[in-house]
Protein backbone atom coordinates (compact mmCIF):
# COMPACT_ATOMS: atom_id res chain seq x y z
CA UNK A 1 94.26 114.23 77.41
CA UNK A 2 93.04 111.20 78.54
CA UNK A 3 89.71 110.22 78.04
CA UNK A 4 87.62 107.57 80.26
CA UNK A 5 87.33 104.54 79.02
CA UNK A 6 83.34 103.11 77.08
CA UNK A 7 82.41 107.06 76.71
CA UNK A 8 81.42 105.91 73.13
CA UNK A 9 80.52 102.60 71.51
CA UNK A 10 81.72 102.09 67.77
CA UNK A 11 79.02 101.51 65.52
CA UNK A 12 79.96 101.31 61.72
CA UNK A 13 78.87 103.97 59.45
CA UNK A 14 77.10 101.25 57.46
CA UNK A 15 75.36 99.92 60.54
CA UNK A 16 73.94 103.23 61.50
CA UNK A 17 69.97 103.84 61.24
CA UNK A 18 69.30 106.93 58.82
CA UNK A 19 69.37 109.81 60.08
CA UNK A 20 65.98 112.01 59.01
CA UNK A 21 66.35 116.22 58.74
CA UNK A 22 63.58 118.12 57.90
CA UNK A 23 62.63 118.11 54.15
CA UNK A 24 63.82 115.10 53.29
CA UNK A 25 67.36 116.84 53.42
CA UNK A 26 70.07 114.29 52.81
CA UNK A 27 72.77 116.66 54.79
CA UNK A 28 72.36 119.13 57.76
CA UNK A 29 74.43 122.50 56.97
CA UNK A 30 75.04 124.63 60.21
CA UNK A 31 76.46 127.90 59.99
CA UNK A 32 78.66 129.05 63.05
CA UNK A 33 79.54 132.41 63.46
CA UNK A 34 81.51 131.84 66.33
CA UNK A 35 81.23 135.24 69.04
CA UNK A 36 84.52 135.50 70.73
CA UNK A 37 85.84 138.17 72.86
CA UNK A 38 89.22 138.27 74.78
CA UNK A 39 90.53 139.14 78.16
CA UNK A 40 93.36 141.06 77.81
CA UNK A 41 95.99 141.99 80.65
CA UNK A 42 97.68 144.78 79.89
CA UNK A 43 99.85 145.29 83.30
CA UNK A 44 100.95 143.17 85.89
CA UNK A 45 98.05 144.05 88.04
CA UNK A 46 95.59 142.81 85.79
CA UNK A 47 94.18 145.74 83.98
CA UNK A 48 91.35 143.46 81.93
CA UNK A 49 90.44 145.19 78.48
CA UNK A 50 87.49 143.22 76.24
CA UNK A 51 89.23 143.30 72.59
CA UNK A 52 86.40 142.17 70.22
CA UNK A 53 86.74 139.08 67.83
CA UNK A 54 84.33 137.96 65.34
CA UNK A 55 85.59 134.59 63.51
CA UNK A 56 82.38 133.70 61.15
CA UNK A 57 82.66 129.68 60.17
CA UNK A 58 80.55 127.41 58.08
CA UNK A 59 81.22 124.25 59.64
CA UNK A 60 81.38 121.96 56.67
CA UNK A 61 82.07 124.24 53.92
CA UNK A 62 84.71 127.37 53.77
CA UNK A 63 85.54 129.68 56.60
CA UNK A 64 86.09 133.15 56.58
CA UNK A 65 87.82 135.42 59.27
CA UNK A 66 87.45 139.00 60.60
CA UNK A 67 89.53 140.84 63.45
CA UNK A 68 87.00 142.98 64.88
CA UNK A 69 82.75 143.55 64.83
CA UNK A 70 82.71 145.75 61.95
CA UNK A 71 83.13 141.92 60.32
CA UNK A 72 79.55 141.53 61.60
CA UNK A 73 77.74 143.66 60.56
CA UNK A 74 79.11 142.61 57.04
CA UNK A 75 78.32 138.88 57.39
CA UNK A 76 75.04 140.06 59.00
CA UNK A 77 74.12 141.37 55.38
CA UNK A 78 75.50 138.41 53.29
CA UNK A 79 73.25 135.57 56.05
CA UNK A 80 70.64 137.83 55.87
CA UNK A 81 70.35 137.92 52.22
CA UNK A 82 69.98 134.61 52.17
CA UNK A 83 67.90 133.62 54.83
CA UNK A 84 70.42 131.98 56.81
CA UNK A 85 69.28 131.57 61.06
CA UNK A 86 72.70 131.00 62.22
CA UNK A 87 73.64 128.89 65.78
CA UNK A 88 76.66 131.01 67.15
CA UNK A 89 79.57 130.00 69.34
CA UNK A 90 79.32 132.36 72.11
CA UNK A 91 81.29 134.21 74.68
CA UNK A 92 78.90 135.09 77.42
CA UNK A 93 81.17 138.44 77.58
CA UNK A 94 79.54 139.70 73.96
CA UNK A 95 76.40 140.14 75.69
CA UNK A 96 78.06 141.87 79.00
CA UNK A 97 80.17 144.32 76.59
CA UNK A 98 78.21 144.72 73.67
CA UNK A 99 74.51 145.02 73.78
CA UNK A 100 74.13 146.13 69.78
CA UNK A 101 75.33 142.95 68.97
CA UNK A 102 73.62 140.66 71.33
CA UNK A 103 70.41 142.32 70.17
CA UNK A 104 71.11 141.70 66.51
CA UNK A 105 71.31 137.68 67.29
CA UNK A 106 68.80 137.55 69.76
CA UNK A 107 66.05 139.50 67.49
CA UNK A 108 67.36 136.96 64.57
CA UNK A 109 66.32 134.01 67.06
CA UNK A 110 69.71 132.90 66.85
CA UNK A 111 70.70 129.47 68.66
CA UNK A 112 73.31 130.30 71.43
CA UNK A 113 75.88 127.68 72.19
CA UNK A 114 78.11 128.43 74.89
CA UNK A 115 81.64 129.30 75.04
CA UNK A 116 82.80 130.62 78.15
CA UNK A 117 82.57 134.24 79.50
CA UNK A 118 86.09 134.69 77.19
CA UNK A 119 88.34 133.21 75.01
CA UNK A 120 91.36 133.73 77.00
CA UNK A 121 89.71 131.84 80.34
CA UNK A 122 90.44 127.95 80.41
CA UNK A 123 88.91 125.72 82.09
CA UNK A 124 91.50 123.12 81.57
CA UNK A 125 93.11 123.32 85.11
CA UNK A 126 89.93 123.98 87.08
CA UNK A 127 88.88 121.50 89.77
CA UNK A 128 86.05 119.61 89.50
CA UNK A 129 84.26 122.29 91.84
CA UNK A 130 85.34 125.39 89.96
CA UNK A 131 84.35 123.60 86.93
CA UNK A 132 80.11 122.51 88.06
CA UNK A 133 80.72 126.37 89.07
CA UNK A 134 81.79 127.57 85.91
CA UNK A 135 78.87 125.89 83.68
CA UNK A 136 75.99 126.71 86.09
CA UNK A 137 77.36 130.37 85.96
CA UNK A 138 77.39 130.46 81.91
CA UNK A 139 74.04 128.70 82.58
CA UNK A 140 72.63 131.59 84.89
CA UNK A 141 74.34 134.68 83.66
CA UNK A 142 73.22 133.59 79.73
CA UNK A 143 69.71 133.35 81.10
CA UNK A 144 69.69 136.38 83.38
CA UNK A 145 71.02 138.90 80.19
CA UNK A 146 68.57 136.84 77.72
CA UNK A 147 65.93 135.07 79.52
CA UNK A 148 66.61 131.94 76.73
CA UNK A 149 68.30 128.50 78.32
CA UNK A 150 71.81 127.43 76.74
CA UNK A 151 71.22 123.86 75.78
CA UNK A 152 74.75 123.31 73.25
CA UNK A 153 78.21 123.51 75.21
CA UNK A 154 81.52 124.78 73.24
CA UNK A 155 85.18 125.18 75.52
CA UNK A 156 86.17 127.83 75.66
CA UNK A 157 89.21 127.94 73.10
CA UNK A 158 88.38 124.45 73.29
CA UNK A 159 89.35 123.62 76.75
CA UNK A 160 88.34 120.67 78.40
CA UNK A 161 88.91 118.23 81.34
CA UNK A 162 88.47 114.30 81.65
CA UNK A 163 85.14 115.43 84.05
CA UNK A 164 83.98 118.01 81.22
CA UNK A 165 81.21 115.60 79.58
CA UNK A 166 80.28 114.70 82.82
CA UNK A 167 79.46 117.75 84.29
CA UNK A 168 77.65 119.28 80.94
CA UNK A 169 75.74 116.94 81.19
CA UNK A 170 74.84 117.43 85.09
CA UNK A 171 74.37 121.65 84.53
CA UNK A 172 71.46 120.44 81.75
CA UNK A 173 73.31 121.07 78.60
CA UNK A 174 72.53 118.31 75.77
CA UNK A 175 75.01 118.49 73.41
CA UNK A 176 78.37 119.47 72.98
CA UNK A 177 81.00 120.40 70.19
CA UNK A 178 84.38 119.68 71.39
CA UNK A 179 84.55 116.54 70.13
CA UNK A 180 86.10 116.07 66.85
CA UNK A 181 85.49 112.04 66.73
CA UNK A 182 82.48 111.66 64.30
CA UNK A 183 81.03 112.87 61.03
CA UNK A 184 77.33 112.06 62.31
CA UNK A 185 76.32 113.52 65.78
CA UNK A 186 77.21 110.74 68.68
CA UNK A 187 75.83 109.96 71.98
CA UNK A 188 78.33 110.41 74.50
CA UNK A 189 77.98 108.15 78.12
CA UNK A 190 77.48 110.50 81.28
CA UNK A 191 77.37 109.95 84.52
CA UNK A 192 73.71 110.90 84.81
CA UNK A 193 71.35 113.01 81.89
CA UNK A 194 72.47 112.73 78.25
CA UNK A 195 74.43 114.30 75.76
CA UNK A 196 75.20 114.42 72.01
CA UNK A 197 78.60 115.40 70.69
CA UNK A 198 77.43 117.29 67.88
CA UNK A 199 80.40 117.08 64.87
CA UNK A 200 82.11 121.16 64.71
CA UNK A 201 84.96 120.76 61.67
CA UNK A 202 87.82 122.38 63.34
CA UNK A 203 89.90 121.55 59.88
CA UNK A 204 88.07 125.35 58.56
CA UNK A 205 88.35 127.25 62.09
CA UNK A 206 90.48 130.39 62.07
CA UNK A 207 93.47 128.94 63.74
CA UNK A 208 94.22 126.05 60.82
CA UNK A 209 93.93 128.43 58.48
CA UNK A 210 95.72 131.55 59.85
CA UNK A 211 98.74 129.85 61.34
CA UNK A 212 100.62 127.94 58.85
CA UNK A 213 101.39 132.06 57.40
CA UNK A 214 99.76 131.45 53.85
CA UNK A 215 100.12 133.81 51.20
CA UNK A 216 97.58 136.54 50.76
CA UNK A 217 96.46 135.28 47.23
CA UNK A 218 96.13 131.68 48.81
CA UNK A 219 94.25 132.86 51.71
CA UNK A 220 91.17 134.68 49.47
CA UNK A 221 90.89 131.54 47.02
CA UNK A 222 90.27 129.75 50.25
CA UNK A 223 88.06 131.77 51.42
């Protein structure tokens, strides 16, 4: 796709001001359990079905994948062992179809960073109109089923237009993930407002891994 021209200006790693975490941490680790559910047609006249996906990812380490929510409940028990307050990739739908689960993040005080209402909608060939209308209704519907604001912005399935920045940016989100361009997080130029493109390593999301039909054995040592 192409991109509009001075949305970024370069800046050389060793140019950069430091950036300063909490701590005195040299490097900011954020775990992703991304919340995905698909929209399923089953018949010609549209006969919807939710089918539950869980696809747990620690952006900048490994990745591990599970095909349904019982995979939740089991990476539940490893973050909370170990402390772990998680920012999850969500699909607005989770909430809608299963409360259990939407209460176990939101009584964590999970960070919520929105994803669409499913994986299977794009927004890649909405008009600039369907698209405002499509962020202010993650927006409202997020805030109506939690009462919390959605301030980070994920495609769903990655989708995006030329406008999407843009118009992130306009519905008050102030950052987004779609962005693979930067190993530090990078302003992006807007129209009007701001926003960050925060860096999400898509190299250790489900698809790289799954699709290239790796053996079993390979599959669990990379995991």
């Amino acid at each position: 796709m192409p991109l509009p021209p001075n949305r970024v200006d370069y800046l050389p790693m060793i140019d950069r001001p430091i950036i300063k975490w909490p701590h005195n941490a040299r490097v900011a680790f954020w775990v992703d359990p991304t919340s995905s559910t698909m929209n399923i047609c089953l018949s010609r006249r549209g006969c919807a079905i939710p089918a539950p996906h869980l696809y747990p990812m620690c952006n900048s380490t490994r990745s591990t994948n599970t095909a349904t929510w019982v995979g939740f409940w089991r990476v539940l028990e490893v973050l909370e062992h170990y402390q772990i307050r998680c920012s999850t990739t969500l699909n607005i739908g989770v909430l809608q179809h299963f409360p259990d689960i939407a209460e176990a993040m939101l009584k964590r005080d999970w960070t919520f960073v929105n994803h669409g209402f499913y994986n299977t909608r794009y927004i890649t060939a909405f008009s600039e109109e369907q698209e405002r209308e499509f962020f202010q209704s993650c927006r409202d519907t997020f805030q109506r089923l939690t009462g919390r604001e959605l301030k980070g912005q994920s495609g769903p399935a990655a989708s995006n237009t030329e406008r999407t920045p843009d118009l992130v940016a306009e519905a008050g989100f102030i950052y987004q993930t779609d962005w693979k361009i930067d190993d530090h997080p990078l302003p992006i130029k807007v129209r009007r407002g701001k926003l960050v493109c925060v860096p999400y390593t898509s190299e250790l999301n489900d698809a790289p891994l799954m699709r290239h039909h790796y053996e079993a054995d390979y599959l669990c040592q990379d995991l």
